[in-house]
PDB file of N, CA and C in Angstrom:
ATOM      1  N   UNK A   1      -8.005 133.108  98.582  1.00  0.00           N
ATOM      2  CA  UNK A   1      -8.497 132.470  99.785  1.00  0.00           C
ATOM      3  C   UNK A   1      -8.317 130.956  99.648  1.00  0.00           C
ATOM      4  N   UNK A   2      -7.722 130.414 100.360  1.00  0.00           N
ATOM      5  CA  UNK A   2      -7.798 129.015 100.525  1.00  0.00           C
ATOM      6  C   UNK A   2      -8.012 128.321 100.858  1.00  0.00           C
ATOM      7  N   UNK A   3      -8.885 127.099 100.869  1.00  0.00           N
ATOM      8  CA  UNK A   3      -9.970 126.228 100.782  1.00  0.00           C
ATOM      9  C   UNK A   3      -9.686 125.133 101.858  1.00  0.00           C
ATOM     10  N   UNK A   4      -9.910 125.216 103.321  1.00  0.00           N
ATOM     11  CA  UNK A   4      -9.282 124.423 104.417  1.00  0.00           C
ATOM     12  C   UNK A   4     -10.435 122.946 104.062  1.00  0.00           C
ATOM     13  N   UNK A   5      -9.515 121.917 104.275  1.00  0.00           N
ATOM     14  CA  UNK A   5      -9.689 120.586 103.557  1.00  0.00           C
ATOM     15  C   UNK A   5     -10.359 119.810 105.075  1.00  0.00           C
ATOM     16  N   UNK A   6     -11.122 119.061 105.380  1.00  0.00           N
ATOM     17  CA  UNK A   6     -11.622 118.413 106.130  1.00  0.00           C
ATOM     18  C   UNK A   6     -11.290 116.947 106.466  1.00  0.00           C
ATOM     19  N   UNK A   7     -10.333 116.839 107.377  1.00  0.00           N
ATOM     20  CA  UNK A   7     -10.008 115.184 107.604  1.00  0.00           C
ATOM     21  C   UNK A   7     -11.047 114.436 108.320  1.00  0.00           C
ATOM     22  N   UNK A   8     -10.982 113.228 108.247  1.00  0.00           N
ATOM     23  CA  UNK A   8     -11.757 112.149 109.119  1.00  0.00           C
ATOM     24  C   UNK A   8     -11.221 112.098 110.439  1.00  0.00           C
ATOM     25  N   UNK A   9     -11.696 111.599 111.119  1.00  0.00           N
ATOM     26  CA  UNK A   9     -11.107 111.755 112.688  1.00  0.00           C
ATOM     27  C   UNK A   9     -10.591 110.292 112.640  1.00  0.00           C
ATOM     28  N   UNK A  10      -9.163 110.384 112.788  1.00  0.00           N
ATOM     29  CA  UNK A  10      -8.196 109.259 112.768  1.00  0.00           C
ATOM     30  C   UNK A  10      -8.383 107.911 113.889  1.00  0.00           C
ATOM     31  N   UNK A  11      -8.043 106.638 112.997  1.00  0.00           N
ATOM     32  CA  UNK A  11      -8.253 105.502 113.819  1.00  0.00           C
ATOM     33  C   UNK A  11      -7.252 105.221 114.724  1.00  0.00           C
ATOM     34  N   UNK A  12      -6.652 105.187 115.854  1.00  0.00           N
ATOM     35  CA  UNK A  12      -5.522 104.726 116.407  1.00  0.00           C
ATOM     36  C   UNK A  12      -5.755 103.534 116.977  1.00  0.00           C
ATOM     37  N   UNK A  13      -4.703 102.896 116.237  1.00  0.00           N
ATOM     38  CA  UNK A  13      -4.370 100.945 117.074  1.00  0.00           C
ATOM     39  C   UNK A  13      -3.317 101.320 117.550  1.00  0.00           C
ATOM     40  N   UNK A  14      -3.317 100.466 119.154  1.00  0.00           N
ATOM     41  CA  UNK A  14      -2.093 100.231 120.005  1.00  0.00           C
ATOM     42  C   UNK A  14      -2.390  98.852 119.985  1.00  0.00           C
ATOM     43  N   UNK A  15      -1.203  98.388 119.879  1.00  0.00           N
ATOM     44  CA  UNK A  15      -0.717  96.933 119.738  1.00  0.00           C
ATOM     45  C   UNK A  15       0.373  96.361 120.711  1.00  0.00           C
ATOM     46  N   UNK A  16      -0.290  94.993 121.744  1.00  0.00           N
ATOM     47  CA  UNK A  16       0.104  94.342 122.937  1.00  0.00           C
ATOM     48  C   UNK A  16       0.115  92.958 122.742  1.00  0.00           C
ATOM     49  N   UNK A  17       1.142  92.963 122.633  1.00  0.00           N
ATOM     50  CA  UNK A  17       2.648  91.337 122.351  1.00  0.00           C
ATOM     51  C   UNK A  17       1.916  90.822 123.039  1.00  0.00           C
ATOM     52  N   UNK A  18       1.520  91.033 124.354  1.00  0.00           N
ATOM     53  CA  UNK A  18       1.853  90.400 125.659  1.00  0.00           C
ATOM     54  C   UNK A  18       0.753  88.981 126.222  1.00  0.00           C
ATOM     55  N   UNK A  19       1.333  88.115 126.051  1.00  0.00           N
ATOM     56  CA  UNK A  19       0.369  86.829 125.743  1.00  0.00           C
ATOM     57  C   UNK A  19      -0.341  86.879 127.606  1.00  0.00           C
ATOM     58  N   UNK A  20      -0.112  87.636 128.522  1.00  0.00           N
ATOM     59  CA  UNK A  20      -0.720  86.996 129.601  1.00  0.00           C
ATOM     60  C   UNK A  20      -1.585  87.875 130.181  1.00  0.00           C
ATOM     61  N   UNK A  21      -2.427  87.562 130.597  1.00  0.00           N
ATOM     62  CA  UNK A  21      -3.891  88.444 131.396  1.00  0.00           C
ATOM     63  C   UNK A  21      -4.360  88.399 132.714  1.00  0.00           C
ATOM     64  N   UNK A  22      -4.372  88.918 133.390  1.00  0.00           N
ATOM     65  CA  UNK A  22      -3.983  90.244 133.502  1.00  0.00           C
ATOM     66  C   UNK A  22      -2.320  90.914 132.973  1.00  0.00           C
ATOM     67  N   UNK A  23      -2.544  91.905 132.417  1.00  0.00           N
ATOM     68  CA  UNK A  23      -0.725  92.704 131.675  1.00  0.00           C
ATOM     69  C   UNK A  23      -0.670  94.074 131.844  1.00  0.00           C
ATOM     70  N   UNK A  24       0.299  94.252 132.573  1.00  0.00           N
ATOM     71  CA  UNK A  24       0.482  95.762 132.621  1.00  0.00           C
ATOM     72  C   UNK A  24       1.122  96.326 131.156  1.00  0.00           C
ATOM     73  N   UNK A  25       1.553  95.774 130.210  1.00  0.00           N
ATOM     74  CA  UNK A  25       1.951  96.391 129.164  1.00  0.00           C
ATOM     75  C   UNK A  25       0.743  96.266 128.790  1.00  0.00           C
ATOM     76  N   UNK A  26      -0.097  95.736 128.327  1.00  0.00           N
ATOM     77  CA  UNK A  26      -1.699  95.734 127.952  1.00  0.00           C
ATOM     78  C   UNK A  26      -2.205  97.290 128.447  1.00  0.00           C
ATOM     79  N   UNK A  27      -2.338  97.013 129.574  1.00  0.00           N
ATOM     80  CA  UNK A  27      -2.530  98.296 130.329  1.00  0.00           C
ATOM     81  C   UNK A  27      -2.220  99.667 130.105  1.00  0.00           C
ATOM     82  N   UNK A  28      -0.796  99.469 129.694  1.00  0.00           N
ATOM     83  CA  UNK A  28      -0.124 101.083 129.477  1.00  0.00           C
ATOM     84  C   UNK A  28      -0.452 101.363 128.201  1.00  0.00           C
ATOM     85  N   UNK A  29      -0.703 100.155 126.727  1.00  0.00           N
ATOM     86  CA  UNK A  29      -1.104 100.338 125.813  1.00  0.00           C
ATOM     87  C   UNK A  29      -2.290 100.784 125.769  1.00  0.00           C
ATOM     88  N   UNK A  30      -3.272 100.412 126.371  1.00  0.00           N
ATOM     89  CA  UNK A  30      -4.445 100.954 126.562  1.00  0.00           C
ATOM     90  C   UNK A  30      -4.990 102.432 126.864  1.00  0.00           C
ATOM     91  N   UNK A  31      -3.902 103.005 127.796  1.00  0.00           N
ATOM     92  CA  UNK A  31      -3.953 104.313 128.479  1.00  0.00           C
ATOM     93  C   UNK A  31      -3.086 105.547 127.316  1.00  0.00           C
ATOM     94  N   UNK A  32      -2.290 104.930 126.596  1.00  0.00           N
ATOM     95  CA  UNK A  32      -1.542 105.498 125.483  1.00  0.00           C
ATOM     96  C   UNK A  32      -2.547 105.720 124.866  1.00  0.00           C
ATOM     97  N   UNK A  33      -3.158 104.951 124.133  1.00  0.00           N
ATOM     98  CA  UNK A  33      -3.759 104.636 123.070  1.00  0.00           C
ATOM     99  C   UNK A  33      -4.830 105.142 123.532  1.00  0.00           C
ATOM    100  N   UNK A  34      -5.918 105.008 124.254  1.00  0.00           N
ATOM    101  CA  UNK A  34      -7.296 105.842 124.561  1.00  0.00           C
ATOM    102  C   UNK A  34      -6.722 107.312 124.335  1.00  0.00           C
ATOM    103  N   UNK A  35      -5.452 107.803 125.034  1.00  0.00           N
ATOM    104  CA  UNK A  35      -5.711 109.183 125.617  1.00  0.00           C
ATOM    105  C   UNK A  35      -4.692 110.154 124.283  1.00  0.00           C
ATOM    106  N   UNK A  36      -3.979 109.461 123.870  1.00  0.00           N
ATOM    107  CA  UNK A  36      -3.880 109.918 122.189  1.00  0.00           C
ATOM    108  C   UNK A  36      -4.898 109.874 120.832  1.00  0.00           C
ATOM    109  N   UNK A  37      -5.339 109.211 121.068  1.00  0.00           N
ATOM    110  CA  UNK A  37      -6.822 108.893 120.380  1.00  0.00           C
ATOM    111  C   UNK A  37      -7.833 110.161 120.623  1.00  0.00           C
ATOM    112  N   UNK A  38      -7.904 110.457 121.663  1.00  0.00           N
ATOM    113  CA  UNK A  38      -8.657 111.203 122.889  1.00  0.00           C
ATOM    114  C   UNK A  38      -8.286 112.892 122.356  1.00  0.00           C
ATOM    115  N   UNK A  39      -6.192 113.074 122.327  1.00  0.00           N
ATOM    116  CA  UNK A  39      -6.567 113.889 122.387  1.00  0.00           C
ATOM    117  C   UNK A  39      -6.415 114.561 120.589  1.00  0.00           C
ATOM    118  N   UNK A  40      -6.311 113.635 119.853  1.00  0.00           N
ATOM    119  CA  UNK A  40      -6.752 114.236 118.023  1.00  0.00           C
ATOM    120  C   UNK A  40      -8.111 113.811 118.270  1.00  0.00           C
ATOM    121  N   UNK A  41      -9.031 113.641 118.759  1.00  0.00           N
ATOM    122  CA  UNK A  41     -10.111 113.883 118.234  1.00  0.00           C
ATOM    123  C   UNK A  41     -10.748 112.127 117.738  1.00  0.00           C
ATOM    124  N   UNK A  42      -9.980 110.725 117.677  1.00  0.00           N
ATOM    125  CA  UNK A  42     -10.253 109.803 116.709  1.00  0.00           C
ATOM    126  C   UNK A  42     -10.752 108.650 118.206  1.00  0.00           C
ATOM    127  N   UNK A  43     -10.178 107.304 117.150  1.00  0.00           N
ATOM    128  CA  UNK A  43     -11.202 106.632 117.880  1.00  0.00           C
ATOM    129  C   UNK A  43     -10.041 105.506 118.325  1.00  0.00           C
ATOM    130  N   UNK A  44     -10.225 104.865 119.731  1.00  0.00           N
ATOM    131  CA  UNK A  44      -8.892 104.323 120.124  1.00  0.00           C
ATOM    132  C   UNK A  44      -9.610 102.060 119.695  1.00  0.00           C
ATOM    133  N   UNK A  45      -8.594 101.882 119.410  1.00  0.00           N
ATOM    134  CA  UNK A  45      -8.945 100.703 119.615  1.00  0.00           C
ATOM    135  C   UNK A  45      -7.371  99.823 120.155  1.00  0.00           C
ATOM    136  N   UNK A  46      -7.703  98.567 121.012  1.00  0.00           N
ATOM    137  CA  UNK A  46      -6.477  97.949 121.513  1.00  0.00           C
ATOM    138  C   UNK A  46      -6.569  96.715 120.626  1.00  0.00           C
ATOM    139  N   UNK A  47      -5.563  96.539 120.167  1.00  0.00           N
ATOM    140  CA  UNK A  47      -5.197  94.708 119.762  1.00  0.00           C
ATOM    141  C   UNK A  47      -4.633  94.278 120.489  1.00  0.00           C
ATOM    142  N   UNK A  48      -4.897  92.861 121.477  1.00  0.00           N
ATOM    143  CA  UNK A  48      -4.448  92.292 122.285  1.00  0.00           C
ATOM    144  C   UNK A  48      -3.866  91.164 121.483  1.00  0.00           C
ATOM    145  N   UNK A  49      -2.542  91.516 120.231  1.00  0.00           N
ATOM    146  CA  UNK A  49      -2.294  89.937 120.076  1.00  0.00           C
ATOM    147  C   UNK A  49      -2.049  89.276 120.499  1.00  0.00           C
ATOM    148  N   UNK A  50      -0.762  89.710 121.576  1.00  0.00           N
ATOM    149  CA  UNK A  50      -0.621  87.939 121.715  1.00  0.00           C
ATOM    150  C   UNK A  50      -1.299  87.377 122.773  1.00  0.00           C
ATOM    151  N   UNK A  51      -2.556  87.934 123.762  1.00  0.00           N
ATOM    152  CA  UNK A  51      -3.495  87.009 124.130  1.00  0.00           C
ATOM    153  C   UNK A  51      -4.458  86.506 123.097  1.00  0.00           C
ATOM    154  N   UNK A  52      -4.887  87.127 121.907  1.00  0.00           N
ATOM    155  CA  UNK A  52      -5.988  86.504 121.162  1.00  0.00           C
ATOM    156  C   UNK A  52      -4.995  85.349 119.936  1.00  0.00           C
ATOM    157  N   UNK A  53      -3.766  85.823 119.557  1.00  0.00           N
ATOM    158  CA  UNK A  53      -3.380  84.848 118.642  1.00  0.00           C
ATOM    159  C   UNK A  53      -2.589  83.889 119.666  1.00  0.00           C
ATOM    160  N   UNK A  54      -1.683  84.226 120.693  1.00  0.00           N
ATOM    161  CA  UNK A  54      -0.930  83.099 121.438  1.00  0.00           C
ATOM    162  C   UNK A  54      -0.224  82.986 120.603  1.00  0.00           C
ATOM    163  N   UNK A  55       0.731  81.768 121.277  1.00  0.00           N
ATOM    164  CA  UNK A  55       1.597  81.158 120.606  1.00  0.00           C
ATOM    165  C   UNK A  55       1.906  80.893 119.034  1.00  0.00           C
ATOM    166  N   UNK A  56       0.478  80.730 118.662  1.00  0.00           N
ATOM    167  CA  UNK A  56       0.770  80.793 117.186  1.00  0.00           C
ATOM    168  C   UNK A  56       1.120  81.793 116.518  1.00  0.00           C
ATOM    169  N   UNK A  57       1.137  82.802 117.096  1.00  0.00           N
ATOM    170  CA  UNK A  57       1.555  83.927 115.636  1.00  0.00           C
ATOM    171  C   UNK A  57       3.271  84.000 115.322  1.00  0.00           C
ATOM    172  N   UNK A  58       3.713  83.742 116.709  1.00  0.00           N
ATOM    173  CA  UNK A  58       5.255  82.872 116.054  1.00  0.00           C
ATOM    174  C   UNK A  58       5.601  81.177 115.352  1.00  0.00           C
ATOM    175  N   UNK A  59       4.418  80.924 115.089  1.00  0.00           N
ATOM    176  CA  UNK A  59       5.042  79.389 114.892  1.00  0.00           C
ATOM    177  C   UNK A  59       4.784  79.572 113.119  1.00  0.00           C
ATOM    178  N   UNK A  60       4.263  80.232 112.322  1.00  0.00           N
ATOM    179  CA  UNK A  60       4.001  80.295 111.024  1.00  0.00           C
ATOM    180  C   UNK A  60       5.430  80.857 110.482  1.00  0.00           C
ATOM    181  N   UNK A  61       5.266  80.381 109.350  1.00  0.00           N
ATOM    182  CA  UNK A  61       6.143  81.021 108.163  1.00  0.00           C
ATOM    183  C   UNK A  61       5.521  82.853 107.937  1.00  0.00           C
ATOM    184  N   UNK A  62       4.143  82.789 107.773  1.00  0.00           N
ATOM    185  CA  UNK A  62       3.851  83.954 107.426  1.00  0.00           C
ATOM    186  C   UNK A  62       2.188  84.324 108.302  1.00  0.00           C
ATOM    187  N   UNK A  63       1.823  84.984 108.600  1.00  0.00           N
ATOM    188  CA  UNK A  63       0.233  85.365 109.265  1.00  0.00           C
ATOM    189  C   UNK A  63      -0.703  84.223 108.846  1.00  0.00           C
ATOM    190  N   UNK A  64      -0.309  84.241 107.421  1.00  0.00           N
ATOM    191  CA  UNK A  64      -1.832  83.543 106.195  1.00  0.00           C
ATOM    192  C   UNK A  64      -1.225  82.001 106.223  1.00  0.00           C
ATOM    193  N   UNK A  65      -0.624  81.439 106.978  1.00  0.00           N
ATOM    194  CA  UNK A  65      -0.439  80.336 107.396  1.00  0.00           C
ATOM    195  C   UNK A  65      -1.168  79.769 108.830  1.00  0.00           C
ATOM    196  N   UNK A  66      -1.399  81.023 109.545  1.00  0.00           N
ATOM    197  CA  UNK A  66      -1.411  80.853 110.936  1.00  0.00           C
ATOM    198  C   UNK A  66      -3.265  81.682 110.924  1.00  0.00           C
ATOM    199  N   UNK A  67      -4.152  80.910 110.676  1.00  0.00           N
ATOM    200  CA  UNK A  67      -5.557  81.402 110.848  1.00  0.00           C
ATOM    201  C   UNK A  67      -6.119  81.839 112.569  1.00  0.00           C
ATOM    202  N   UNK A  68      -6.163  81.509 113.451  1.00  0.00           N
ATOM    203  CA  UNK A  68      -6.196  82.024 114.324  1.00  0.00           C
ATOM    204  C   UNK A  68      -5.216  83.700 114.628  1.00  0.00           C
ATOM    205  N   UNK A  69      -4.180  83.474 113.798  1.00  0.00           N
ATOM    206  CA  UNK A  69      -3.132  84.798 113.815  1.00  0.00           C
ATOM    207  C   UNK A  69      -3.876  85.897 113.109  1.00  0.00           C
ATOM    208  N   UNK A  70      -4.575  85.285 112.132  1.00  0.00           N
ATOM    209  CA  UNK A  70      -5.409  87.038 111.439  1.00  0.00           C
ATOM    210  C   UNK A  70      -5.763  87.381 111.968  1.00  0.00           C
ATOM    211  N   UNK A  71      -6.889  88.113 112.773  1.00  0.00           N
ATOM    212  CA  UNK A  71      -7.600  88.663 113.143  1.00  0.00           C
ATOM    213  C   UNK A  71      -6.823  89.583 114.154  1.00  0.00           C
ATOM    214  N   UNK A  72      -6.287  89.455 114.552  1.00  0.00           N
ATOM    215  CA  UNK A  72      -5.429  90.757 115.234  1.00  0.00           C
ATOM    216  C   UNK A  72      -4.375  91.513 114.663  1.00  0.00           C
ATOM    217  N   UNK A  73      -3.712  90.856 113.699  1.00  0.00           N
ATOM    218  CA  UNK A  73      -2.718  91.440 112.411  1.00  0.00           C
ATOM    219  C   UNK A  73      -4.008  92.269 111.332  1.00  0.00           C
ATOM    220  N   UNK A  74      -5.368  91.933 110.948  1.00  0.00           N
ATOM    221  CA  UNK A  74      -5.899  92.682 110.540  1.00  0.00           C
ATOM    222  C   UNK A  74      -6.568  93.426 110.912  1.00  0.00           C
ATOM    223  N   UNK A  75      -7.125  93.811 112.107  1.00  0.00           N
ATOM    224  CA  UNK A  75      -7.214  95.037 112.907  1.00  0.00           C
ATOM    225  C   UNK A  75      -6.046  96.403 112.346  1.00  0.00           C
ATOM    226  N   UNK A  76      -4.750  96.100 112.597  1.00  0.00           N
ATOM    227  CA  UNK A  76      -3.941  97.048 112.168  1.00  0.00           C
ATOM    228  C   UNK A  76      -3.722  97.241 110.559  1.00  0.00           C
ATOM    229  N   UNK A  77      -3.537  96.313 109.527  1.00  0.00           N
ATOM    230  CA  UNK A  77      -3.807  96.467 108.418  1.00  0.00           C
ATOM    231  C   UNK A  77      -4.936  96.838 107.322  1.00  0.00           C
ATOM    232  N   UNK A  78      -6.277  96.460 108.425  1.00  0.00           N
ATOM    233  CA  UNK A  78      -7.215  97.516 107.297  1.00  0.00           C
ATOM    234  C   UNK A  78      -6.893  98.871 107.043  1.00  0.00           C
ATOM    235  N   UNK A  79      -7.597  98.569 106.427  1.00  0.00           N
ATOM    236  CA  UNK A  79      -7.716 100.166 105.458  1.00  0.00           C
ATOM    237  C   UNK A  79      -8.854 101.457 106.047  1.00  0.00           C
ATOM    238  N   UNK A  80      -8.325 102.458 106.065  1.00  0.00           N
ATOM    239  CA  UNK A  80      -9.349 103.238 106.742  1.00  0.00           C
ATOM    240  C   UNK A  80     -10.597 103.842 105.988  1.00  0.00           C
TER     241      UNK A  80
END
């Protein structure tokens, strides 16, 4: 008999470039992302980078140059 293993109910990030607000790519990310989230069972969250980092998250050499740029690059890189 074999021993069915128990997962966590998965985090899904959708992630939106789109520096301007109101955004229909925002939007469609949002509706992706809730309703895949939705249908495994997990939990949806949106990163709006490029309205929360702007312009800066292209002007760095690397993220950890660009402090306003973390916080939406680490949304997707934590750890679950």
């Amino acid at each position: 008999m074999s021993e069915q293993k128990s997962f966590p109910a998965p985090s899904l990030v959708g992630v939106s470039g789109s520096p301007t607000r109101p955004s229909r790519t925002t939007a469609l990310v949002e509706e992706v992302t809730e309703t895949f989230a939705r249908s495994l069972g997990g939990t949806p969250t949106v990163n709006r980078a490029g309205a929360s980092a702007g312009p800066s998250l292209g002007r760095g050499r690397s993220a950890a140059t660009r402090r306003d740029a973390r916080p939406p690059l680490e949304t997707v890189e934590k750890p679950m």
